[in-house]
C-alpha atoms as a PDB file:
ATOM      1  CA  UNK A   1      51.733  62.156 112.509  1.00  0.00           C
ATOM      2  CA  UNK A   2      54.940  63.164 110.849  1.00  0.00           C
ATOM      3  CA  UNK A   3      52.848  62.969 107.196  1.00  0.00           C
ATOM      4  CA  UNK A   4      51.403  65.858 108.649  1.00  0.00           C
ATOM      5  CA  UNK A   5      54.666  67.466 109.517  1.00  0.00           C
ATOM      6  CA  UNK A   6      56.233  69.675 106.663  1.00  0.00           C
ATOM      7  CA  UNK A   7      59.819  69.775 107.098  1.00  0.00           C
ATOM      8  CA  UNK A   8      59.681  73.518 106.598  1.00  0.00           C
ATOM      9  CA  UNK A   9      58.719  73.737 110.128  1.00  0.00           C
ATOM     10  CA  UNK A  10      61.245  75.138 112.708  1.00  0.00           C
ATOM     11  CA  UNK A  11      61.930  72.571 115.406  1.00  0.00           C
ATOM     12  CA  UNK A  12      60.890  75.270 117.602  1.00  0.00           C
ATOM     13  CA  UNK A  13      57.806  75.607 115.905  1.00  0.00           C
ATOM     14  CA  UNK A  14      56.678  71.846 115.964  1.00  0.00           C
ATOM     15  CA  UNK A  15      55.444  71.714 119.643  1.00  0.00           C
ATOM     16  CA  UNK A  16      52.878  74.214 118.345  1.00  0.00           C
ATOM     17  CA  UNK A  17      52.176  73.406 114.847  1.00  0.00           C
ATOM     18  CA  UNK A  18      51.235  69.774 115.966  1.00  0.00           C
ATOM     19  CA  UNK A  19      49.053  71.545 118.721  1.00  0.00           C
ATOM     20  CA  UNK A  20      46.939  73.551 116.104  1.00  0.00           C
ATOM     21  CA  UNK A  21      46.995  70.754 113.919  1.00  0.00           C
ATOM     22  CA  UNK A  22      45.236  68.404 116.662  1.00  0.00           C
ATOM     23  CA  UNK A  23      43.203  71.046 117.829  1.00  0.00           C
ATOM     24  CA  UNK A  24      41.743  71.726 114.601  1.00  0.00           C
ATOM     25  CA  UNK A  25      41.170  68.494 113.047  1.00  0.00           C
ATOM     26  CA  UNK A  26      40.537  66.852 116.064  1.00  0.00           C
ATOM     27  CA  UNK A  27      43.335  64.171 116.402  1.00  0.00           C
ATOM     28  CA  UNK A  28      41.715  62.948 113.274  1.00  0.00           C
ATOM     29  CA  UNK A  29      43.719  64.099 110.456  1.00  0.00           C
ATOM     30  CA  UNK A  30      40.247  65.258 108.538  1.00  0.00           C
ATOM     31  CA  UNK A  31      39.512  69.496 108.739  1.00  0.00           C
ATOM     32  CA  UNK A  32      35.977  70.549 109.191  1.00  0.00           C
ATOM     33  CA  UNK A  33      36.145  74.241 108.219  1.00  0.00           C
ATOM     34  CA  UNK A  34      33.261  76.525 108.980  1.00  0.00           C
ATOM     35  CA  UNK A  35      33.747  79.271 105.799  1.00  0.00           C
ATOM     36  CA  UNK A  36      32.608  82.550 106.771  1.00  0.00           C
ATOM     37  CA  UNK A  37      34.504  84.257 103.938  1.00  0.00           C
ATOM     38  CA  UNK A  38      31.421  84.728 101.582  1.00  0.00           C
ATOM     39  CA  UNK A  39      31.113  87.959 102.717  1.00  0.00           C
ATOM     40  CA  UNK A  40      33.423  89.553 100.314  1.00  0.00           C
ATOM     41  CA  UNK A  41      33.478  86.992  97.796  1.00  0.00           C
ATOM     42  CA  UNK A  42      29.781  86.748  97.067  1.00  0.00           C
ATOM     43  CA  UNK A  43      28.787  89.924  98.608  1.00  0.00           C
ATOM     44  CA  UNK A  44      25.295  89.600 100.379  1.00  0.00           C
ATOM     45  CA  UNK A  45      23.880  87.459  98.105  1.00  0.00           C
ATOM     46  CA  UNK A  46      24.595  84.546 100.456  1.00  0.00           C
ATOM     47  CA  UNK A  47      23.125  86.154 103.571  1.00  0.00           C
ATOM     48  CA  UNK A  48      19.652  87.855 102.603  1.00  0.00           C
ATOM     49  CA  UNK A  49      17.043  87.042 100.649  1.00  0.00           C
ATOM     50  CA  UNK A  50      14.476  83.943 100.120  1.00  0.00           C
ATOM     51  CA  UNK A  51      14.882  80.968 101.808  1.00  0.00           C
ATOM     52  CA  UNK A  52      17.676  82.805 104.421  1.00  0.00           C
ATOM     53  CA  UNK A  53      16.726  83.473 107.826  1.00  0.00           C
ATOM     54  CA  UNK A  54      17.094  87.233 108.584  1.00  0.00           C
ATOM     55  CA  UNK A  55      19.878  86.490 111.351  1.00  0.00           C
ATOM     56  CA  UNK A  56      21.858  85.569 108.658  1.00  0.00           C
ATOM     57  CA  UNK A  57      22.257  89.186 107.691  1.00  0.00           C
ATOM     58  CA  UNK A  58      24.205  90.308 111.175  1.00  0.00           C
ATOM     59  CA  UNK A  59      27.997  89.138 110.686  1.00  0.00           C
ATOM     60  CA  UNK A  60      27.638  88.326 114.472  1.00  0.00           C
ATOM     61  CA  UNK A  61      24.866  84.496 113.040  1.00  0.00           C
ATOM     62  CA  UNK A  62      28.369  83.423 111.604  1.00  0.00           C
ATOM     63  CA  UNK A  63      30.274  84.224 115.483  1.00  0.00           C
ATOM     64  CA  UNK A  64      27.455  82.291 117.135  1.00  0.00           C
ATOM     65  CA  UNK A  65      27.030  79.729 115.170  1.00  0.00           C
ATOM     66  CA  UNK A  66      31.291  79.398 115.421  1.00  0.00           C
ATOM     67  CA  UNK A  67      31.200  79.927 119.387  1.00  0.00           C
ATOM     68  CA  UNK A  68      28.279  76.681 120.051  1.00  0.00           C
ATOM     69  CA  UNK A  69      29.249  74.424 117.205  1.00  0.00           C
ATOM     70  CA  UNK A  70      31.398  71.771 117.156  1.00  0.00           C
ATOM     71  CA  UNK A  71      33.545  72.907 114.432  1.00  0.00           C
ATOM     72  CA  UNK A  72      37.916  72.726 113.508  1.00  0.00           C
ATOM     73  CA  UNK A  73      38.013  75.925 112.658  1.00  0.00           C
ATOM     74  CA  UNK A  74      36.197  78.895 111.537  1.00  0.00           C
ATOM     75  CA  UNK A  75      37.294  80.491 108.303  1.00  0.00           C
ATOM     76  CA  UNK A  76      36.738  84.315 108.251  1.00  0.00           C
ATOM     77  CA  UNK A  77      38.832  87.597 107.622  1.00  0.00           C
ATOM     78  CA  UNK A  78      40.990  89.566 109.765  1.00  0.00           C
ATOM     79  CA  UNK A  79      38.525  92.507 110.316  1.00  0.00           C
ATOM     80  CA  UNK A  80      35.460  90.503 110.988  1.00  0.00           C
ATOM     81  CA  UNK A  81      37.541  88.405 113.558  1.00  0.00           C
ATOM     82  CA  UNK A  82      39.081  91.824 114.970  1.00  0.00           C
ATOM     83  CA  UNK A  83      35.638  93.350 115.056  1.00  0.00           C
ATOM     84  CA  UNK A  84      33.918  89.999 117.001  1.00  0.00           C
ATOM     85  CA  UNK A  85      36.923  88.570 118.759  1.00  0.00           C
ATOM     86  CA  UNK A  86      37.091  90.313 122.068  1.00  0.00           C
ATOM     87  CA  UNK A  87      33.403  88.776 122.383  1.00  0.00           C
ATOM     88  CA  UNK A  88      34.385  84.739 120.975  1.00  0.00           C
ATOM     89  CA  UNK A  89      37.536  84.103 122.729  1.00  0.00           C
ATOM     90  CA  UNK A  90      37.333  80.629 122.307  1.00  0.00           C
ATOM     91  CA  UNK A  91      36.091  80.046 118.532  1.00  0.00           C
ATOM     92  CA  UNK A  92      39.429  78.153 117.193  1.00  0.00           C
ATOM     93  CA  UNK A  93      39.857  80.617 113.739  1.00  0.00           C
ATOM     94  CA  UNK A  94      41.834  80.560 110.442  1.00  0.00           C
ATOM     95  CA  UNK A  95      42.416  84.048 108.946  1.00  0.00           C
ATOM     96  CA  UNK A  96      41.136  84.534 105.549  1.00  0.00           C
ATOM     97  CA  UNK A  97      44.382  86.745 103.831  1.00  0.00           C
ATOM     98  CA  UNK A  98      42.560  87.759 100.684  1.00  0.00           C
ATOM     99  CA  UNK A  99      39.265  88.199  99.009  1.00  0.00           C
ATOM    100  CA  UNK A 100      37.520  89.701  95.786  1.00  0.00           C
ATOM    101  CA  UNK A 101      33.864  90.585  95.375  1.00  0.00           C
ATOM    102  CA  UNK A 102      32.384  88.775  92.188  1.00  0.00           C
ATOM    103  CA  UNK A 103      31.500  91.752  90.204  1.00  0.00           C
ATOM    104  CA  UNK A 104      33.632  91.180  87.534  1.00  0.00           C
ATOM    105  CA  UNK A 105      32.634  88.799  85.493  1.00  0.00           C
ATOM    106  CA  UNK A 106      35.289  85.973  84.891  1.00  0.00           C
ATOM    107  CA  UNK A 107      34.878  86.038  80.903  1.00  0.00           C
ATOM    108  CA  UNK A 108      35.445  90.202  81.185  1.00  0.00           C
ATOM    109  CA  UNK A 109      38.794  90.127  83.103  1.00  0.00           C
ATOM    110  CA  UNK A 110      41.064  87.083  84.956  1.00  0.00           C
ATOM    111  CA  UNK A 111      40.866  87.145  88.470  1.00  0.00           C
ATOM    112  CA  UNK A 112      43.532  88.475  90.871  1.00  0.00           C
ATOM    113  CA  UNK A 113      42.860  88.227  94.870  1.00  0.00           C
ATOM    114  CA  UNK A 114      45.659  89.966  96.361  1.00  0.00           C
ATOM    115  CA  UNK A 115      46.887  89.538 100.162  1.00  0.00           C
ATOM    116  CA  UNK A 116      45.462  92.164 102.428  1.00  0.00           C
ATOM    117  CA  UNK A 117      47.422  91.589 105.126  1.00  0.00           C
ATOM    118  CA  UNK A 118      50.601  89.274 105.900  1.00  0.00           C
ATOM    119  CA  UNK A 119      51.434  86.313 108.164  1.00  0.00           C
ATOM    120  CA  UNK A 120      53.318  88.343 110.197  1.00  0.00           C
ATOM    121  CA  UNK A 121      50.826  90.556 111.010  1.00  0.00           C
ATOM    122  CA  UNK A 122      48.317  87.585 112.138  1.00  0.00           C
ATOM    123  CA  UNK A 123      51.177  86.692 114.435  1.00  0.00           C
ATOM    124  CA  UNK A 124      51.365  89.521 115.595  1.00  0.00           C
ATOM    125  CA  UNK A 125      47.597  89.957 116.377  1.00  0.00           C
ATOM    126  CA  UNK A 126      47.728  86.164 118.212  1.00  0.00           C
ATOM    127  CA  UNK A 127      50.174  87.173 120.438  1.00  0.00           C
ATOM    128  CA  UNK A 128      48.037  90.536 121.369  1.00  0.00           C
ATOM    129  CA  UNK A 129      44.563  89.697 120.995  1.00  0.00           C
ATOM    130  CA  UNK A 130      45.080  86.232 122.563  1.00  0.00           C
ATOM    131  CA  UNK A 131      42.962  84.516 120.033  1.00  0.00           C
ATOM    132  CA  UNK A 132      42.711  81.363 118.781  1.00  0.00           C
ATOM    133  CA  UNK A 133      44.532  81.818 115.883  1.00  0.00           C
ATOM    134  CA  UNK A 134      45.240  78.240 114.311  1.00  0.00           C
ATOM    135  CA  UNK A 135      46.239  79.200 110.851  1.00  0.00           C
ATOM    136  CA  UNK A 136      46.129  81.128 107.848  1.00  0.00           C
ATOM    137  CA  UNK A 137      44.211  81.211 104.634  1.00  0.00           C
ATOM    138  CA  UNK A 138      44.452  82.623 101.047  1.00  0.00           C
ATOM    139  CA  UNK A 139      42.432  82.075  97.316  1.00  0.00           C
ATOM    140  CA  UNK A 140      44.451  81.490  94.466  1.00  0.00           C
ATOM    141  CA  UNK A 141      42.248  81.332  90.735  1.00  0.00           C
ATOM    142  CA  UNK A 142      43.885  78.321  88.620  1.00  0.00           C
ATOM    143  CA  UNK A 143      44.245  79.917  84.789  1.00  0.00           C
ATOM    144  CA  UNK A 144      43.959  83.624  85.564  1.00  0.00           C
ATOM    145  CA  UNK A 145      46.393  85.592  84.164  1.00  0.00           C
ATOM    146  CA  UNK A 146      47.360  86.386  87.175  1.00  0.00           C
ATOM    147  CA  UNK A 147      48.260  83.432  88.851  1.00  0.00           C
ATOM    148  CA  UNK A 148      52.010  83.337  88.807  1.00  0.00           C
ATOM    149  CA  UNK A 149      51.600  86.187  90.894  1.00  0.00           C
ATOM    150  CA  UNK A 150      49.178  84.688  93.580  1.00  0.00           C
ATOM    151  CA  UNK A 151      51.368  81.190  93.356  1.00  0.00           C
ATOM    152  CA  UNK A 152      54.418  83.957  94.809  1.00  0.00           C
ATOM    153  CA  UNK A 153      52.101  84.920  97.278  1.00  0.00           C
ATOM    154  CA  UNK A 154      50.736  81.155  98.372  1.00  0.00           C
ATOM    155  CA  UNK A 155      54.385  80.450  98.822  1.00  0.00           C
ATOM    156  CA  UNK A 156      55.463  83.012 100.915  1.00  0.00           C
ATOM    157  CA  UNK A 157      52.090  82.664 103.183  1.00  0.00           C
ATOM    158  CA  UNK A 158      52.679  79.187 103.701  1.00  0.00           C
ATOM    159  CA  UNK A 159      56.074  78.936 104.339  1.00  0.00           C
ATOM    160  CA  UNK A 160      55.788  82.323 106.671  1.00  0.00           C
ATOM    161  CA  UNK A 161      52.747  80.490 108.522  1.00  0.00           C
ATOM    162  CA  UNK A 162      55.161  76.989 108.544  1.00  0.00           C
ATOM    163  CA  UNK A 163      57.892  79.280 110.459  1.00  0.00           C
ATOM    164  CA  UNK A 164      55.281  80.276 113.016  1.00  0.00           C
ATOM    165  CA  UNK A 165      53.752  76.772 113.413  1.00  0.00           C
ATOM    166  CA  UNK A 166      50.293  77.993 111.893  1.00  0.00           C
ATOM    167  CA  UNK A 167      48.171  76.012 109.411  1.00  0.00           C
ATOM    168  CA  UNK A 168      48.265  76.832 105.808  1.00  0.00           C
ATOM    169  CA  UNK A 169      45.121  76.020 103.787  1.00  0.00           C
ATOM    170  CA  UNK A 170      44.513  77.115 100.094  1.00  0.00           C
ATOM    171  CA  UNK A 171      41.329  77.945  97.900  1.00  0.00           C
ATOM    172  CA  UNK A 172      41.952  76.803  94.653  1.00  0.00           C
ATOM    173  CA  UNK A 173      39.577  77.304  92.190  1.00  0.00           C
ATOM    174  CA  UNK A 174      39.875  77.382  88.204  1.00  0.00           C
ATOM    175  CA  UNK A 175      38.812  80.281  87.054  1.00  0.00           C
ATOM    176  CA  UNK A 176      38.888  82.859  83.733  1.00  0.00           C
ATOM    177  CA  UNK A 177      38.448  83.012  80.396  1.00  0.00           C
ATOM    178  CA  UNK A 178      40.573  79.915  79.576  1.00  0.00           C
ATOM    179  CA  UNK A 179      38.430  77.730  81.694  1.00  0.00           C
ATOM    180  CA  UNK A 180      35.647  75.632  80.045  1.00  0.00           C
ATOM    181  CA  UNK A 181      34.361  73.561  82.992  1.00  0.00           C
ATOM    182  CA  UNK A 182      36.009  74.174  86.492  1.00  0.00           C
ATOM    183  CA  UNK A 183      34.273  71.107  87.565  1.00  0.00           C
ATOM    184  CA  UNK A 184      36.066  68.797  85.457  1.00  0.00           C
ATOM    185  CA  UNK A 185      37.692  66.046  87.496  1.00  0.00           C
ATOM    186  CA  UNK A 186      41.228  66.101  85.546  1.00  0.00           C
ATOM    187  CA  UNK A 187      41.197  70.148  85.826  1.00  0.00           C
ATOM    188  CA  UNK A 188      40.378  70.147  89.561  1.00  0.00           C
ATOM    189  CA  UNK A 189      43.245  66.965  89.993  1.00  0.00           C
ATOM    190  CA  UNK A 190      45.802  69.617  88.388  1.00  0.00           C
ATOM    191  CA  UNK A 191      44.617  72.384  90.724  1.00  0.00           C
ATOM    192  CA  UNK A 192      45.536  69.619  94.060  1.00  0.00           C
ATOM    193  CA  UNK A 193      48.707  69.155  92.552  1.00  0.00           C
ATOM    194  CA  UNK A 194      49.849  72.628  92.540  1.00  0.00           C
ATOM    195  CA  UNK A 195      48.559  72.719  95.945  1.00  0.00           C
ATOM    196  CA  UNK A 196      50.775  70.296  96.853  1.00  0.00           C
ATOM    197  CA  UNK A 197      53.596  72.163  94.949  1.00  0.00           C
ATOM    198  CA  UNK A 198      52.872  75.282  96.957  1.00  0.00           C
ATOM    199  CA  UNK A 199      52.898  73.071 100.267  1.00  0.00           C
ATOM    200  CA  UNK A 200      49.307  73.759 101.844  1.00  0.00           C
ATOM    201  CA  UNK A 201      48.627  71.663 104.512  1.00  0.00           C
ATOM    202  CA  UNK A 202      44.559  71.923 103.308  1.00  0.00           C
ATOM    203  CA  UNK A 203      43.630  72.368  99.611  1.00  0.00           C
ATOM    204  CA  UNK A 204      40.120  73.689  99.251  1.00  0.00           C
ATOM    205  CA  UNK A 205      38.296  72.442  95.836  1.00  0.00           C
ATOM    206  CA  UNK A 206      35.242  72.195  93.702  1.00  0.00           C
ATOM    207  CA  UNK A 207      33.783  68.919  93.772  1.00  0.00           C
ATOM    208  CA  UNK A 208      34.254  67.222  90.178  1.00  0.00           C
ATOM    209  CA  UNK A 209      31.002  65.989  88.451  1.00  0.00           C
ATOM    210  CA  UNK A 210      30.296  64.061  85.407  1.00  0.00           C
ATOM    211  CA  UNK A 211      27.821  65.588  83.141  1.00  0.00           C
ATOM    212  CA  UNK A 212      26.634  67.952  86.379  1.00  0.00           C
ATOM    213  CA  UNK A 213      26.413  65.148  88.917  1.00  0.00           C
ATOM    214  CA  UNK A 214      28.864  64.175  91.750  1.00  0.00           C
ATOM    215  CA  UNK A 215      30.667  60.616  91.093  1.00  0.00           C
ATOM    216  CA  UNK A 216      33.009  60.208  94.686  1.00  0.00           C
ATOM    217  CA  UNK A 217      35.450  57.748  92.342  1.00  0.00           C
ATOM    218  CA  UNK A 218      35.830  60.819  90.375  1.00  0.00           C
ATOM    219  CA  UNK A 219      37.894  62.556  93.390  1.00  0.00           C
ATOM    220  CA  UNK A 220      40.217  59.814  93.805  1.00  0.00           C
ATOM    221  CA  UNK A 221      42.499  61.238  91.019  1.00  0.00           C
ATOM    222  CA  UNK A 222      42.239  64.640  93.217  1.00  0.00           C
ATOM    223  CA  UNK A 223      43.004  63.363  96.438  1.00  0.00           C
ATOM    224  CA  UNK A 224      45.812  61.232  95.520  1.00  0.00           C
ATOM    225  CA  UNK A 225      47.005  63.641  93.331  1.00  0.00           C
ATOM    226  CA  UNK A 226      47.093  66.083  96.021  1.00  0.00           C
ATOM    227  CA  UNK A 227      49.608  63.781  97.994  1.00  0.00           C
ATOM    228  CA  UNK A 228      50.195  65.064 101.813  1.00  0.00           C
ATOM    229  CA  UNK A 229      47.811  67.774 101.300  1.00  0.00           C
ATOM    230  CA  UNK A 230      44.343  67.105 102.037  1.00  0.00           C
ATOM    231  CA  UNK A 231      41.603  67.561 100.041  1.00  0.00           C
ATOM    232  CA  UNK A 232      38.596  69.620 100.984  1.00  0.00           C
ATOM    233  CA  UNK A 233      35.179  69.487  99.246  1.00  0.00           C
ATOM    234  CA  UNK A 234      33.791  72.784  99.131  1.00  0.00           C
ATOM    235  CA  UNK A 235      30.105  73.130 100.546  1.00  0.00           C
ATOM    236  CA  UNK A 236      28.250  74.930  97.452  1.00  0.00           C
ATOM    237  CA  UNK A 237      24.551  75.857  97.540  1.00  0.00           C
ATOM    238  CA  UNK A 238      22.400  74.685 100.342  1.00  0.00           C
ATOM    239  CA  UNK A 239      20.663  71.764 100.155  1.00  0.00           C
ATOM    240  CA  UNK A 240      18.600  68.996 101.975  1.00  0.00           C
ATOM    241  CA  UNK A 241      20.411  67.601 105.008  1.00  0.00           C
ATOM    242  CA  UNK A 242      20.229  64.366 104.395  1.00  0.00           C
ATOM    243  CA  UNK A 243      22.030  65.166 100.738  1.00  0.00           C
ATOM    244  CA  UNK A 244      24.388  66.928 102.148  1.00  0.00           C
ATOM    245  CA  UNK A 245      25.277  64.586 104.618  1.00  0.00           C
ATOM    246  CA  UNK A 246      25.694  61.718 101.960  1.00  0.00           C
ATOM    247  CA  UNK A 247      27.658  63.384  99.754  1.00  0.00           C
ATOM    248  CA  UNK A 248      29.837  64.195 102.371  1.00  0.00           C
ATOM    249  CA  UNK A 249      30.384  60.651 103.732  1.00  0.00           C
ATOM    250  CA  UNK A 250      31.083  59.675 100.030  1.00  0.00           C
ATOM    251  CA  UNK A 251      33.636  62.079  99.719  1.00  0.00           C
ATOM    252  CA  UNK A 252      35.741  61.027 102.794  1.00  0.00           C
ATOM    253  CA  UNK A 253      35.406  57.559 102.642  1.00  0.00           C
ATOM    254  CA  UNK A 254      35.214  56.826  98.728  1.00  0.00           C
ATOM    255  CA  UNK A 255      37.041  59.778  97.716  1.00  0.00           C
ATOM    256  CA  UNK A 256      39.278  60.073 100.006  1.00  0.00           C
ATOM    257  CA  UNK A 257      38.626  63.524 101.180  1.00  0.00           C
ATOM    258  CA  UNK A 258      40.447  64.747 104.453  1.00  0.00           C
ATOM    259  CA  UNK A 259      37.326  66.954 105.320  1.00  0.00           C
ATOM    260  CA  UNK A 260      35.284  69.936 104.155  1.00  0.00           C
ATOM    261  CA  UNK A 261      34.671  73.989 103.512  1.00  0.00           C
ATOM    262  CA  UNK A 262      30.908  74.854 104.347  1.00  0.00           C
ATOM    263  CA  UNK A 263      29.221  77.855 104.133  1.00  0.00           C
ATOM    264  CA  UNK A 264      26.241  78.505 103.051  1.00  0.00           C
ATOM    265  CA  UNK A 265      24.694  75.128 104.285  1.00  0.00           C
ATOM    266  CA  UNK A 266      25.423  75.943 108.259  1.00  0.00           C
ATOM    267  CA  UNK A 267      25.283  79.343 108.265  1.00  0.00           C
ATOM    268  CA  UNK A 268      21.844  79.715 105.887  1.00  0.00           C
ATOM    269  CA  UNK A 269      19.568  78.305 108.547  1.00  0.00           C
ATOM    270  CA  UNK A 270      18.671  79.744 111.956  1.00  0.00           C
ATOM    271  CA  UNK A 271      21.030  79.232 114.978  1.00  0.00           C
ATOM    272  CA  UNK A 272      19.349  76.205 116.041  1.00  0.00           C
ATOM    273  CA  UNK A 273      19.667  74.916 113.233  1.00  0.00           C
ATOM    274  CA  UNK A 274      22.768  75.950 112.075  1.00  0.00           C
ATOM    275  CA  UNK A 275      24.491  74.400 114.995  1.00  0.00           C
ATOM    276  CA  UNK A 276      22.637  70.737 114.461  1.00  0.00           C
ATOM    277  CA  UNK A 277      24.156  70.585 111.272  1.00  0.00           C
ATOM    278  CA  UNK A 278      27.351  71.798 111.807  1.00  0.00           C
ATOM    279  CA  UNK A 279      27.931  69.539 114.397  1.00  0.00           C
ATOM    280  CA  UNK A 280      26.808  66.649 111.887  1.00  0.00           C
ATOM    281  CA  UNK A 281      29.253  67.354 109.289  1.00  0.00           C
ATOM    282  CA  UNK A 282      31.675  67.816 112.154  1.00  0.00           C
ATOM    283  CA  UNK A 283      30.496  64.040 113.060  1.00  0.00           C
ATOM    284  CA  UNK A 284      31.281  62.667 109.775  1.00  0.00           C
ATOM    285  CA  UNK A 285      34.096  64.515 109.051  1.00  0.00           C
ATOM    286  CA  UNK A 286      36.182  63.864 112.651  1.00  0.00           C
ATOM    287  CA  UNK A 287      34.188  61.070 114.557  1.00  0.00           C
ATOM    288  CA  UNK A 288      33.948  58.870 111.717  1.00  0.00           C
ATOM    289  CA  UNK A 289      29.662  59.053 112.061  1.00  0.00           C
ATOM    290  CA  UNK A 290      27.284  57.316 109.676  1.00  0.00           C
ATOM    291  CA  UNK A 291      24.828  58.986 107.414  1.00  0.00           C
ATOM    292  CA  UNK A 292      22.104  58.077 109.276  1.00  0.00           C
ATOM    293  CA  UNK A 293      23.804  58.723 113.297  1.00  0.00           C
ATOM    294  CA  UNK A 294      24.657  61.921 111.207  1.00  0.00           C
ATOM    295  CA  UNK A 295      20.706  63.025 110.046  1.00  0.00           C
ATOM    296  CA  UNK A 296      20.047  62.159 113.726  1.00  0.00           C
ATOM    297  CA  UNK A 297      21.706  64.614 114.599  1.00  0.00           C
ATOM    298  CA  UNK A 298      21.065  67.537 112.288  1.00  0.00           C
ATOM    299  CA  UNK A 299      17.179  66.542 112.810  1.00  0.00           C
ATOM    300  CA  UNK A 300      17.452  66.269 116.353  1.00  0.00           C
ATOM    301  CA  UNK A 301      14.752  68.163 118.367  1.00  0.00           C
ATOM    302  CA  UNK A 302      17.495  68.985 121.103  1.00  0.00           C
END
């Protein structure tokens, strides 16, 4: 366990930092992280409209999908989890720090997503609120402009969430006008190396393709380029179970993945639903399931 330990962790803190860590991985090492962000980032394009179940509309779908599921932790910001908390004590949750709406296009102006709010202040709401507060979360865009500044941020939140024995975990995604593919494998192998630099215990990714099509070998030179840190797949658009479920099983155990940020492919089905195949991924990614014990699952009629 002490690869899992960075040594910018009070002695103090390490009791609890190995508790969250456990808790949200399940002993496993691996992260399944239920991403409730889209919110902000993709405005309500994600939650209404064809092919999404009207639920999916009400904030309070992502809440009950969190509160049934088997799930590591559920990825969301500090308002939403304010707003929602009092009523889903026991959904283990990662604060979101910062967020931008995709209005802008990224060939019109380089991304920035400032903090909102600080570690200190998530501390602060733990100890009040009594929450499940396991850690922290914040998006940095690889080739803005802007990124020195965002890397100064990333460093601070991660070393301020170390101090208070919290999980850090990073979104980092290549974006801008400099950026001709932000799928390419040897782009998105730099972007889990500065994670690394920055410390996050979690690096959230695009998944590289070759010529538009996922290769797991491909994210070798990601996940061992990412060192300590470990890798997370991000979910994308929805798709067929089954698909999902095999991509995902590639990634961990060809890849090398340590896990997983899904959206839109739990949340964008009803509850019943949602919950089957959340706790599928949550079988591949912790309990080491098979594709097919894992399509059991998610097709279940339970």
């Amino acid at each position: 366990m002490n690869n899992y330990l960075p040594a910018d962790i009070p002695a103090k803190k390490e009791k609890e930092f190995f508790k969250n860590f456990k808790k949200a991985t399940g002993g496993s090492g691996r992260l399944m992280l239920f991403a409730g962000d889209q919110k902000v980032e993709h405005l309500n394009n994600d939650f209404h409209g064809k092919n999404i179940p009207l639920e999916d509309n009400d904030p309070e779908h992502l809440f009950k999908i969190a509160s049934k599921a088997n799930i590591g932790v559920f990825a969301t910001q500090f308002g939403l989890i304010s707003r929602y908390g009092r009523s889903y004590k026991d959904i283990p949750y990662l604060v979101k720090l910062n967020a931008k709406t995709n209005l802008i296009p990224y060939n019109d102006k380089d991304p920035y997503s400032k903090e909102w709010l600080s570690v200190q202040d998530v501390v602060e709401f733990k100890k009040q609120s009594k929450l499940q507060i396991l850690g922290v979360g914040y998006t940095v865009y690889l080739g803005s402009e802007f990124e020195r500044d965002m890397f100064n941020e990333a460093a601070n939140i991660i070393h301020q969430a170390h101090q208070n024995g919290l999980l850090a975990v990073l979104w980092i995604y290549p974006k801008g006008k400099y950026v001709k593919d932000e799928h390419d494998a040897h782009l998105i192998a730099g972007a889990a190396g500065v994670g690394a630099c920055l410390g996050a215990d979690f690096i959230k990714l695009k998944v590289p393709y070759d010529n538009g099509k996922f290769k797991p070998e491909l994210l070798k030179e990601v996940t061992t380029a990412a060192g300590r840190s470990g890798v997370l797949c991000e979910g994308g658009d929805k798709v067929d179970e089954k698909a999902f479920l095999q991509e995902l099983y590639e990634q961990i155990h060809t890849g090398k993945s340590r896990g997983n940020g899904t959206g839109r492919n739990i949340h964008q089905r009803k509850l019943k639903e949602a919950i089957k195949m959340a706790n599928a991924i949550y079988a591949v990614t912790v309990k080491n399931a098979t594709v097919k014990e894992a399509v059991k699952i998610a097709k279940s009629q339970k």
